[in-house]
C-alpha atoms as a PDB file:
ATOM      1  CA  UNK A   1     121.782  99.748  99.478  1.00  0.00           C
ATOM      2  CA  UNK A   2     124.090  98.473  96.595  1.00  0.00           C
ATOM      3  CA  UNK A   3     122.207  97.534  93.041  1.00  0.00           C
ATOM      4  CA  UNK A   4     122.124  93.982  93.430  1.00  0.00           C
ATOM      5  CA  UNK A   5     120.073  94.175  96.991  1.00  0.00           C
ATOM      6  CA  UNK A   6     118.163  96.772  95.008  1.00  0.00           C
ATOM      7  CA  UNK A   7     117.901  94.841  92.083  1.00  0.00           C
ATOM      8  CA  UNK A   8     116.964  91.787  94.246  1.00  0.00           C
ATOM      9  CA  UNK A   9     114.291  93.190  96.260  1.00  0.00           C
ATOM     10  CA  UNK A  10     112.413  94.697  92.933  1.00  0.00           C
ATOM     11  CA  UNK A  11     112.143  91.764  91.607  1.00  0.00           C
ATOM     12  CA  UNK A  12     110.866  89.667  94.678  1.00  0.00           C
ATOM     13  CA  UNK A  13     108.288  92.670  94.457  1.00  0.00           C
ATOM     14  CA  UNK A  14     107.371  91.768  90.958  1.00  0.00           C
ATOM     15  CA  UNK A  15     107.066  88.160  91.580  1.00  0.00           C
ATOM     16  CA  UNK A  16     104.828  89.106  94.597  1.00  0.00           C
ATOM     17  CA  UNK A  17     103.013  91.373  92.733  1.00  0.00           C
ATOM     18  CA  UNK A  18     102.571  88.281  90.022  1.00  0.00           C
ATOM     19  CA  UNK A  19     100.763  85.851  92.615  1.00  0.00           C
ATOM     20  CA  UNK A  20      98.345  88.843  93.191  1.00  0.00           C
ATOM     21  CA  UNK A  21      97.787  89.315  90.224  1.00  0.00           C
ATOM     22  CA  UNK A  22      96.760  85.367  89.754  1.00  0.00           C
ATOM     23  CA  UNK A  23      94.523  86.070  92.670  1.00  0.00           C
ATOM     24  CA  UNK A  24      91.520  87.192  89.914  1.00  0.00           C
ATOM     25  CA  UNK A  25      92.188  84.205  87.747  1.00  0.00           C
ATOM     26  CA  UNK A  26      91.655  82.252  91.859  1.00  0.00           C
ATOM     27  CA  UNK A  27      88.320  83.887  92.204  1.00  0.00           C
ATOM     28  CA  UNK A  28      86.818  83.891  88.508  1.00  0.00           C
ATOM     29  CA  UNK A  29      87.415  79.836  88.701  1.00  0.00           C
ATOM     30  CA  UNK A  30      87.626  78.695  92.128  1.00  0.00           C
ATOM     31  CA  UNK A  31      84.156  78.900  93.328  1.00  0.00           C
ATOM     32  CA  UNK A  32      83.433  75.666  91.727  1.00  0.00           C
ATOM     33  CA  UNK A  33      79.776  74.800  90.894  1.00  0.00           C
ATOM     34  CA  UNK A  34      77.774  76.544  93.713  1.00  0.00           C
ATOM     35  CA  UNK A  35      79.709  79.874  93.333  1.00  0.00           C
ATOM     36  CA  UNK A  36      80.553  79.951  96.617  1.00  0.00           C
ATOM     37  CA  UNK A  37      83.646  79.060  98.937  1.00  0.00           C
ATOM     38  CA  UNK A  38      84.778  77.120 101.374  1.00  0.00           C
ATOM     39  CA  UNK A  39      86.077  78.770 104.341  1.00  0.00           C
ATOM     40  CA  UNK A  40      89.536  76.825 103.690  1.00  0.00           C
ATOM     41  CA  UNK A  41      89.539  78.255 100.140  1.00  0.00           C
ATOM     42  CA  UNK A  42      88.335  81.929 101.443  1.00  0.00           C
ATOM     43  CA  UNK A  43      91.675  81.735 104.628  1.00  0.00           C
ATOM     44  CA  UNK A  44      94.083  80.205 101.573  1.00  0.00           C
ATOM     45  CA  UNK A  45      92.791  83.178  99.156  1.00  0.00           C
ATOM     46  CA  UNK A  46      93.289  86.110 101.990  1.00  0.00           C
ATOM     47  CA  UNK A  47      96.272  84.459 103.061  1.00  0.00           C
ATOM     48  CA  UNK A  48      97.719  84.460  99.361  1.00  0.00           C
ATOM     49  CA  UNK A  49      97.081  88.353  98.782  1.00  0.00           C
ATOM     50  CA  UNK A  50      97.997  89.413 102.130  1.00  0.00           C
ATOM     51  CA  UNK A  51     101.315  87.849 102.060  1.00  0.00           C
ATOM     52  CA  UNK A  52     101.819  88.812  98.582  1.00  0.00           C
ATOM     53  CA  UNK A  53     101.130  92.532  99.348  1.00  0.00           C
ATOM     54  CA  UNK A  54     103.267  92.764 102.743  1.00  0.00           C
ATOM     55  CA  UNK A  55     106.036  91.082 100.856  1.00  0.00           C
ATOM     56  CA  UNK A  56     105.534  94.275  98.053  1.00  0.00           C
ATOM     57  CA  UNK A  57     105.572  96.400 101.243  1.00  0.00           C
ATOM     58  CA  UNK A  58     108.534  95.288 102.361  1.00  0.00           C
ATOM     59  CA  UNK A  59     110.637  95.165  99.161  1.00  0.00           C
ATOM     60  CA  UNK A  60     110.161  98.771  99.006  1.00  0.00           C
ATOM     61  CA  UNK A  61     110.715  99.913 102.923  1.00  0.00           C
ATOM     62  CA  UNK A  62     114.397  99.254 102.507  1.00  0.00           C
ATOM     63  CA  UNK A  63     114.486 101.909  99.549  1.00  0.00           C
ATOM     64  CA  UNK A  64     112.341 104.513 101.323  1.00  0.00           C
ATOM     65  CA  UNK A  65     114.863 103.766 104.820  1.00  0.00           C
ATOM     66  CA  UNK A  66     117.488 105.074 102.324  1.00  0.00           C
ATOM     67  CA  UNK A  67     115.875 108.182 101.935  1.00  0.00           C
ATOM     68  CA  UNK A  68     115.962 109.217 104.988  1.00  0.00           C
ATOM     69  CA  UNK A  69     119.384 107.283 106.391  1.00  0.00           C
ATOM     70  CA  UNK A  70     122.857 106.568 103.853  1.00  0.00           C
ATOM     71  CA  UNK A  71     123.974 104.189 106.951  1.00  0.00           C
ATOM     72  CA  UNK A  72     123.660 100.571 105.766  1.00  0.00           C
ATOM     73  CA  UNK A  73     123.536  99.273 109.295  1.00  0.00           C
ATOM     74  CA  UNK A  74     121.326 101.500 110.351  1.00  0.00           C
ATOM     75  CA  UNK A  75     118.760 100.878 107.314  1.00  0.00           C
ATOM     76  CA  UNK A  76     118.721  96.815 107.604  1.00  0.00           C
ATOM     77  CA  UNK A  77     118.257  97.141 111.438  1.00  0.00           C
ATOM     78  CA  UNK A  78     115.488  99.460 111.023  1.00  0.00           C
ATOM     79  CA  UNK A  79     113.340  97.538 108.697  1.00  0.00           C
ATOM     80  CA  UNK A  80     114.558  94.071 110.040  1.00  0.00           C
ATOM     81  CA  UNK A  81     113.332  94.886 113.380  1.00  0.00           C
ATOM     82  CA  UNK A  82     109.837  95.816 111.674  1.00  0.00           C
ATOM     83  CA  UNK A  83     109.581  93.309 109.628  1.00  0.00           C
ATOM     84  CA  UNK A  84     110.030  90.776 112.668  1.00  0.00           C
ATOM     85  CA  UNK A  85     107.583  92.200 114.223  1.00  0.00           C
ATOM     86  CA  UNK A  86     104.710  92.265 111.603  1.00  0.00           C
ATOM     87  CA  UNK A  87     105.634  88.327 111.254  1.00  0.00           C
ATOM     88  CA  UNK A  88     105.305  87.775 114.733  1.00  0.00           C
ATOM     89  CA  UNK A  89     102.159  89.518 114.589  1.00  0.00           C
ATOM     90  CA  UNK A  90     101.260  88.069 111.678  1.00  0.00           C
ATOM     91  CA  UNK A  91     102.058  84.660 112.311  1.00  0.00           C
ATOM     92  CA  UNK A  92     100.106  85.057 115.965  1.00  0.00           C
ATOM     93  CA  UNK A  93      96.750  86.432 114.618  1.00  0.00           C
ATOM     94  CA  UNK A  94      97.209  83.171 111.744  1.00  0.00           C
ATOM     95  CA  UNK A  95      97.465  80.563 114.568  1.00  0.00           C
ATOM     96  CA  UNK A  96      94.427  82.098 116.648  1.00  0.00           C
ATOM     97  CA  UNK A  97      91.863  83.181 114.266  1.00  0.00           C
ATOM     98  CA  UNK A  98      92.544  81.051 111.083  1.00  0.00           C
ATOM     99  CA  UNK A  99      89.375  78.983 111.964  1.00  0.00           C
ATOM    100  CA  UNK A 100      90.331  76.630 108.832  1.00  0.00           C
ATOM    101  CA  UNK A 101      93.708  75.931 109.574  1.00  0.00           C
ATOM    102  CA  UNK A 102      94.612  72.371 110.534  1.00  0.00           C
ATOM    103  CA  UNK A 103      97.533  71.053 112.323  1.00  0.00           C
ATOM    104  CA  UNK A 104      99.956  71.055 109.680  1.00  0.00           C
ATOM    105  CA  UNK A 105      99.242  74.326 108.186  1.00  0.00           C
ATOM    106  CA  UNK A 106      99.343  75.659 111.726  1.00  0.00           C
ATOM    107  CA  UNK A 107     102.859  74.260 111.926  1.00  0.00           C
ATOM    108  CA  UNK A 108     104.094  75.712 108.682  1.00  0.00           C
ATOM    109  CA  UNK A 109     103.028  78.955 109.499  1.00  0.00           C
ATOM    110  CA  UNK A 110     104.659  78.477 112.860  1.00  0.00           C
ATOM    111  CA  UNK A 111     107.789  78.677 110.897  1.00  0.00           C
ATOM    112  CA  UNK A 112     107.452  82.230 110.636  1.00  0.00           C
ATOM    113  CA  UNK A 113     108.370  82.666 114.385  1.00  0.00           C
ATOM    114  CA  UNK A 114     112.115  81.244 113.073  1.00  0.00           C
ATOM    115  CA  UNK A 115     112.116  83.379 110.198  1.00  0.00           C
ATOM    116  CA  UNK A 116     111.243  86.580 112.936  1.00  0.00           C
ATOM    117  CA  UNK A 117     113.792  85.117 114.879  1.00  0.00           C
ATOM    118  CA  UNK A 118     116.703  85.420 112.104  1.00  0.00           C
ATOM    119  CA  UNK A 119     115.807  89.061 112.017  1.00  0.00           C
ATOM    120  CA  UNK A 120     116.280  90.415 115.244  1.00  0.00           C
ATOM    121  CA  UNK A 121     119.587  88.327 115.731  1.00  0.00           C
ATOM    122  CA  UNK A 122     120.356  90.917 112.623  1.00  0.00           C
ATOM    123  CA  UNK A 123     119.083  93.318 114.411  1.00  0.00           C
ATOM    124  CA  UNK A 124     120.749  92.199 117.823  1.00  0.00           C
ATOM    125  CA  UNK A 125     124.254  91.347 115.318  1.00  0.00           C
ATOM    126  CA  UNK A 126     124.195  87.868 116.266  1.00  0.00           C
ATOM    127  CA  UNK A 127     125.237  85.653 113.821  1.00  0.00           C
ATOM    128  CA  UNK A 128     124.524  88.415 111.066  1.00  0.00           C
ATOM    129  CA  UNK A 129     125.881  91.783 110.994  1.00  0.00           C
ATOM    130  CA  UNK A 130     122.971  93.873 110.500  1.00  0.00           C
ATOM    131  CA  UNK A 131     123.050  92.787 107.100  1.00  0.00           C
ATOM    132  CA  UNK A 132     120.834  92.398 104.218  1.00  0.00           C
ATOM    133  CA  UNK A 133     120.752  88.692 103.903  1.00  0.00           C
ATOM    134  CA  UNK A 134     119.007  88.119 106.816  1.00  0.00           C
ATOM    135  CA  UNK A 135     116.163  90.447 105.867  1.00  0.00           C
ATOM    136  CA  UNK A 136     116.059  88.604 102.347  1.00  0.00           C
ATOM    137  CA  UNK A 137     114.950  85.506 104.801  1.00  0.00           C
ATOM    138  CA  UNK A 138     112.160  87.316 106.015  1.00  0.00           C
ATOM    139  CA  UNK A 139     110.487  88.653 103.019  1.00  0.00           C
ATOM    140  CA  UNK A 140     111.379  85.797 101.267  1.00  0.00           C
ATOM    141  CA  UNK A 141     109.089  83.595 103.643  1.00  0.00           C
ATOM    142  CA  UNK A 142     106.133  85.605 102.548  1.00  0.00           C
ATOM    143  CA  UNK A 143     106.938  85.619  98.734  1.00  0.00           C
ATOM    144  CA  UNK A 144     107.133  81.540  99.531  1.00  0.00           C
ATOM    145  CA  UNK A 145     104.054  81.485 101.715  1.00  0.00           C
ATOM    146  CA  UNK A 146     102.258  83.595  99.188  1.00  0.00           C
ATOM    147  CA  UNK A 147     103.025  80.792  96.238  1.00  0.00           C
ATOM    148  CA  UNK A 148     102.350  78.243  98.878  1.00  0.00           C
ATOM    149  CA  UNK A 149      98.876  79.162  99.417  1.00  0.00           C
ATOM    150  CA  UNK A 150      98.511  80.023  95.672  1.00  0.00           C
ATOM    151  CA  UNK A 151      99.483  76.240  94.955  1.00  0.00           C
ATOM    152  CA  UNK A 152      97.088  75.075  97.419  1.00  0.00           C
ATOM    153  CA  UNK A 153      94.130  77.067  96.169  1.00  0.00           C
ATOM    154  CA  UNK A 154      94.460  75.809  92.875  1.00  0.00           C
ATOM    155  CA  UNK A 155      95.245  72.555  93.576  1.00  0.00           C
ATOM    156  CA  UNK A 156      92.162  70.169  93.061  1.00  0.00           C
ATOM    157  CA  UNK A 157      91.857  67.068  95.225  1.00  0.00           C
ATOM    158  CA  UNK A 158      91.457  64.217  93.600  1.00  0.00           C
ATOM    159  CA  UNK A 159      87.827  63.243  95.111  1.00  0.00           C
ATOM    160  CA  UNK A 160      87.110  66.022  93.546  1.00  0.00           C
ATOM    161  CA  UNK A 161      87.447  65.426  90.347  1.00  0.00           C
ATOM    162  CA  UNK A 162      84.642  63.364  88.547  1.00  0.00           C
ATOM    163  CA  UNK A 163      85.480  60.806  86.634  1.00  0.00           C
ATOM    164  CA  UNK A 164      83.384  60.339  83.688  1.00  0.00           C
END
């Protein structure tokens, strides 16, 4: 890996490791009044810290590959190909156990298929040649679905909000 990918991927991690780290500021405040959730807010809240620590995870497997391998090609279609596979898994178990998960957020998530399909074309050399930009796709869609689901957690509906 060159410093920039390095440099890249490190600080993906950190921004990862930020929306985490919001996730006790989520849970001291987000209860609301009867200190309990909803089961939307409880999926959004797992959701947010699972993505955020698989996108960690994956910011660092490219540096651990290059322990064990100097080959370039070899490292980004190593963790490519398992990196499209946890999304695929991940995405799967999302759409069939989420049991809050409407229509729409069942159709952004679907977008993770896509993202799983970028990365084994890297893997496969179509289109991308078993490059590192491809995998940037991939664990960029969890930093993004991370702050997605951060954004929607704290977000307060405007019903909610009394107006006196």
């Amino acid at each position: 890996m060159n410093p920039n990918e390095t440099s890249l991927l490190l600080s993906l991690a950190q921004v990862a490791v930020a929306f985490a780290g919001f996730s006790a500021i989520v849970v001291l405040f987000g209860r609301g009044d009867s200190g309990r959730w909803r089961r939307a807010q409880a999926d959004r809240f797992h959701g947010m810290v699972v993505h955020a620590m698989v996108a960690v995870l994956f910011c660092l497997l490219p540096l651990l590959a290059g322990v064990f391998s100097t080959d370039r090609a070899l490292i980004w279609n190593v963790v490519s190909a398992v990196l499209g596979i946890e999304i695929v898994l991940h995405v799967t178990a999302v759409l069939f156990l989420a049991s809050s998960a409407d229509t729409r957020i069942r159709m952004s998530v679907g977008v993770g298929y896509l993202v799983a399909v970028v990365l084994f074309m890297n893997v496969a050399g179509v289109m991308f040649n078993h490059e590192f930009r491809a995998y940037l796709i991939g664990v960029l869609w969890h930093v993004i679905m991370s702050g997605l689901l951060f954004v929607m957690l704290i977000w307060v509906p405007r019903a909610e909000v009394d107006s006196d």
